[in-house]
C-alpha atoms as a PDB file:
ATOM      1  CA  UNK A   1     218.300 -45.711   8.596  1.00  0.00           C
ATOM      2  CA  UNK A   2     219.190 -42.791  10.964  1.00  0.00           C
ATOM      3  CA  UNK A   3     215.513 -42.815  11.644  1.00  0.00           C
ATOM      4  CA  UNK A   4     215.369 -46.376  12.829  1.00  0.00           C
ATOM      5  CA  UNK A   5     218.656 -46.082  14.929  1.00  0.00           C
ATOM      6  CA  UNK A   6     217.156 -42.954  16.988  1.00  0.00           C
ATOM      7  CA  UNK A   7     213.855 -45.151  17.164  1.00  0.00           C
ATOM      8  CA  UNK A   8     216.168 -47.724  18.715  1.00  0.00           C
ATOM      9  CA  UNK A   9     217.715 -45.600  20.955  1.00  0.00           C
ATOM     10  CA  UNK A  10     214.519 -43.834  22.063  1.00  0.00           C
ATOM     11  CA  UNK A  11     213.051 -47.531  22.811  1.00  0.00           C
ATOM     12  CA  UNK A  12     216.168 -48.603  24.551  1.00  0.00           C
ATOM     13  CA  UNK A  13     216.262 -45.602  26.953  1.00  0.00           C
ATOM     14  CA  UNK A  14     212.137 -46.189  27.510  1.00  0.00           C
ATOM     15  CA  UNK A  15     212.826 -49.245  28.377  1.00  0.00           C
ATOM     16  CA  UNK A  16     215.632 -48.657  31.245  1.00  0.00           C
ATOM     17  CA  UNK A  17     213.157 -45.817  32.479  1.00  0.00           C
ATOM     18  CA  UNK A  18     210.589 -47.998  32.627  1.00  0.00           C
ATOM     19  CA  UNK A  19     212.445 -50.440  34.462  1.00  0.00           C
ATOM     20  CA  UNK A  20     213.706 -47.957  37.325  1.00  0.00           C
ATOM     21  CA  UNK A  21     210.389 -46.847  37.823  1.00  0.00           C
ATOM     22  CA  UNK A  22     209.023 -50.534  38.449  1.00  0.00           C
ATOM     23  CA  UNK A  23     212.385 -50.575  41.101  1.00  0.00           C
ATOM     24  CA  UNK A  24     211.457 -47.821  42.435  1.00  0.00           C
ATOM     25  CA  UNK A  25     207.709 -48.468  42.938  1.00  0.00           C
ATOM     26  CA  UNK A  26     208.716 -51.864  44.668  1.00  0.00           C
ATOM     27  CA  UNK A  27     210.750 -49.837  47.008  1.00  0.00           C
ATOM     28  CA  UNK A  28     208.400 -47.291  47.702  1.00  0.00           C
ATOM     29  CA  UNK A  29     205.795 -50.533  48.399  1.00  0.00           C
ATOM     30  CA  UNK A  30     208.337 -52.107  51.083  1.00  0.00           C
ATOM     31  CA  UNK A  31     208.958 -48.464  52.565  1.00  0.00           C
ATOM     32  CA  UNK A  32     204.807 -48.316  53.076  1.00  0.00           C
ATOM     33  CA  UNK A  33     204.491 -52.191  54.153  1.00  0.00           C
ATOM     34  CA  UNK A  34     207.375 -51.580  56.585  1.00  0.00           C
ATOM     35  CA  UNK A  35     205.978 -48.151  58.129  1.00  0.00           C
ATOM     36  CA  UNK A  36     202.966 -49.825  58.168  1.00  0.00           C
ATOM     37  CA  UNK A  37     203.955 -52.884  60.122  1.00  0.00           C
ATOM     38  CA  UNK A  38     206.203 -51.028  62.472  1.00  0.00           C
ATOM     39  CA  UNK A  39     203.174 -49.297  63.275  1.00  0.00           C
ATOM     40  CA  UNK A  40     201.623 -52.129  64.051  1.00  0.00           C
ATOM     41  CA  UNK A  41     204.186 -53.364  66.403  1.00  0.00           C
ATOM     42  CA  UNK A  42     204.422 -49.464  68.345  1.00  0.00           C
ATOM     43  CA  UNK A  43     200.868 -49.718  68.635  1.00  0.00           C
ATOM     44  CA  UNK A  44     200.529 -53.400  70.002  1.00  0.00           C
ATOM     45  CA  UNK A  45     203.443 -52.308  72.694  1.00  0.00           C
ATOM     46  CA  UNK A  46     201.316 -49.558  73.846  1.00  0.00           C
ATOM     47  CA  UNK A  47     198.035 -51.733  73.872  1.00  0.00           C
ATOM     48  CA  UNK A  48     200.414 -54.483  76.338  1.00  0.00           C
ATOM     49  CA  UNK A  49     201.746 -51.567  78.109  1.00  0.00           C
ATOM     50  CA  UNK A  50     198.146 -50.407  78.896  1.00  0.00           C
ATOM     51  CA  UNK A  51     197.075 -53.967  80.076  1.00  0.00           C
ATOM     52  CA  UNK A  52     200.290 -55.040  82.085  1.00  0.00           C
ATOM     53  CA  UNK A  53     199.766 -51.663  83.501  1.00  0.00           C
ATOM     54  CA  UNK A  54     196.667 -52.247  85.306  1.00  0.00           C
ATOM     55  CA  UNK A  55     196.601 -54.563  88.409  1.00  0.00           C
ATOM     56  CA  UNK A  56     193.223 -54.831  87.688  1.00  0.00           C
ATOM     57  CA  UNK A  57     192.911 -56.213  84.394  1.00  0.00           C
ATOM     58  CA  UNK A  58     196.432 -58.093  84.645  1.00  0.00           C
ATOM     59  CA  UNK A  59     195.247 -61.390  85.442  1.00  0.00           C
ATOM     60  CA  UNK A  60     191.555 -61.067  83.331  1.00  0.00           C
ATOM     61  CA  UNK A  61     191.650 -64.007  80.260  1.00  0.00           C
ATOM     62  CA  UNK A  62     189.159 -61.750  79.106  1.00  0.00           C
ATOM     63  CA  UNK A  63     191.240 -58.352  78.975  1.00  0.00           C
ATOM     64  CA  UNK A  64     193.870 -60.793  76.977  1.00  0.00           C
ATOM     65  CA  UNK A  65     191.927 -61.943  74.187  1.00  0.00           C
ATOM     66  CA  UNK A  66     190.321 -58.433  73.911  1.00  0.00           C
ATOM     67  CA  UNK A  67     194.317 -57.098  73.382  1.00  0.00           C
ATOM     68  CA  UNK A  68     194.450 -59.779  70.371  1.00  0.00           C
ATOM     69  CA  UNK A  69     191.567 -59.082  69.045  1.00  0.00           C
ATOM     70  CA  UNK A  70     192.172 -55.407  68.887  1.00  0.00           C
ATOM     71  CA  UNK A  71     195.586 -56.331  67.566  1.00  0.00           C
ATOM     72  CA  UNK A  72     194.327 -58.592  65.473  1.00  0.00           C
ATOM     73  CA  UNK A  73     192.075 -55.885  63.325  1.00  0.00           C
ATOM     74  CA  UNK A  74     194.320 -53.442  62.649  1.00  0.00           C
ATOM     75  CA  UNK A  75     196.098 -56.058  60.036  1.00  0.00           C
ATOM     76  CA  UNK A  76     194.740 -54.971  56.426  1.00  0.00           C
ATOM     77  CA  UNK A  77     196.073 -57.869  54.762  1.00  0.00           C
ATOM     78  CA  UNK A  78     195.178 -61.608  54.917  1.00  0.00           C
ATOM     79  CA  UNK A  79     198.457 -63.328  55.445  1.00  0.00           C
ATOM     80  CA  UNK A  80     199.231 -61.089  58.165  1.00  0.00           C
ATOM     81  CA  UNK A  81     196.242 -62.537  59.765  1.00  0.00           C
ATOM     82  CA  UNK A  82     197.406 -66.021  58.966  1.00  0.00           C
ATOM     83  CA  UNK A  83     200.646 -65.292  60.566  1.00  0.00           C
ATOM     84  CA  UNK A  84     199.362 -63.808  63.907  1.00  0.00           C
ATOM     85  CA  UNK A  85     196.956 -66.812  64.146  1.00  0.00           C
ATOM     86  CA  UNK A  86     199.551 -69.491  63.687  1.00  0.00           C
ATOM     87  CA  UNK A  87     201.772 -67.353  65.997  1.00  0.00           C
ATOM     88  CA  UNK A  88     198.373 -67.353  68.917  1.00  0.00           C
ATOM     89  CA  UNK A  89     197.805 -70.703  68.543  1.00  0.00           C
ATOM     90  CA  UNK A  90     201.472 -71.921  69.499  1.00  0.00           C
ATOM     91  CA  UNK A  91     203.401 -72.622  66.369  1.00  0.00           C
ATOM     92  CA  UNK A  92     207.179 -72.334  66.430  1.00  0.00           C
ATOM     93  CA  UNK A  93     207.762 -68.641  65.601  1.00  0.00           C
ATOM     94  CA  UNK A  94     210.900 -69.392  63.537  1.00  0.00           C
ATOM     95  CA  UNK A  95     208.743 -72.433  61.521  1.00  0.00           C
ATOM     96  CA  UNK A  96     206.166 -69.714  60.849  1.00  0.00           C
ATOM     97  CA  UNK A  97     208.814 -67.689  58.910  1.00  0.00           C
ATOM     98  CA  UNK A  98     210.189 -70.086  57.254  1.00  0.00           C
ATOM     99  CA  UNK A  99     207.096 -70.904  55.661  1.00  0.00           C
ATOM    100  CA  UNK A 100     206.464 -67.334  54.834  1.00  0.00           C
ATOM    101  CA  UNK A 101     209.680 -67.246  52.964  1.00  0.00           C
ATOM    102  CA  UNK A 102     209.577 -70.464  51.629  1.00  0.00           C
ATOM    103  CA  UNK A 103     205.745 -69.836  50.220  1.00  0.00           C
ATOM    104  CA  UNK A 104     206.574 -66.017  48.917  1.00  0.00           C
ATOM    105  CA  UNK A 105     209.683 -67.520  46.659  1.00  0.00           C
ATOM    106  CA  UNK A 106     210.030 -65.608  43.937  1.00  0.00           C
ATOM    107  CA  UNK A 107     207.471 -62.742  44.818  1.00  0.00           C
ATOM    108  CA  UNK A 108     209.517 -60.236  45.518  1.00  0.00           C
ATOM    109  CA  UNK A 109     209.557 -58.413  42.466  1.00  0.00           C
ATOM    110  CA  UNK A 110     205.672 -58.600  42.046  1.00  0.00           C
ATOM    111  CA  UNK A 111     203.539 -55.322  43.203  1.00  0.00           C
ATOM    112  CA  UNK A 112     201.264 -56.082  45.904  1.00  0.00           C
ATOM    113  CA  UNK A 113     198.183 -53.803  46.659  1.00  0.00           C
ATOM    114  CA  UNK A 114     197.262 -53.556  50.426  1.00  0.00           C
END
């Protein structure tokens, strides 16, 4: 009997350890998601910066689509591309996020590899 209760125990503080490690992998995944995207945005400024900079290649279509292109690639995950499309082609910024939000739901606990 004292067996089974220190069994119980054991299992009872396995499982709280087990679930603040799955907390604290999903925070360590939003930590990397959000460096990584803030990169993206520092990175895209510069890029703009570099393009409104020059007279010359201000007023190019060409120079333009090249700048969305490049920003384009450095996305690693597919819904980030979906996003920036939508966002290039004209749709309502704010009806882009809200179907984001409304199509992730409940995902926020899930692990996502990127």
């Amino acid at each position: 009997a004292v067996e089974d209760n220190q069994r119980q125990v054991i299992e009872q503080h396995c499982q709280k350890i087990a679930e603040k490690m799955h907390g604290a992998i999903i925070a360590f995944q939003f930590y990397d998601l959000l460096v990584q995207r803030l990169g993206h945005v520092v990175t895209g400024l510069s890029d703009l910066e570099g393009l409104v900079g020059d007279s010359s290649k201000l007023y190019l279509p060409g120079e333009w689509k090249l700048l969305q292109e490049r920003i384009r690639g450095r996305y690693s995950m597919d819904r980030e591309r979906e996003l920036f499309d939508a966002i290039v082609a004209g749709e309502d910024l704010q009806q882009v996020l809200d179907r984001v939000l409304a199509e992730q739901g409940d995902k926020q606990d899930d692990i996502e590899l990127f």
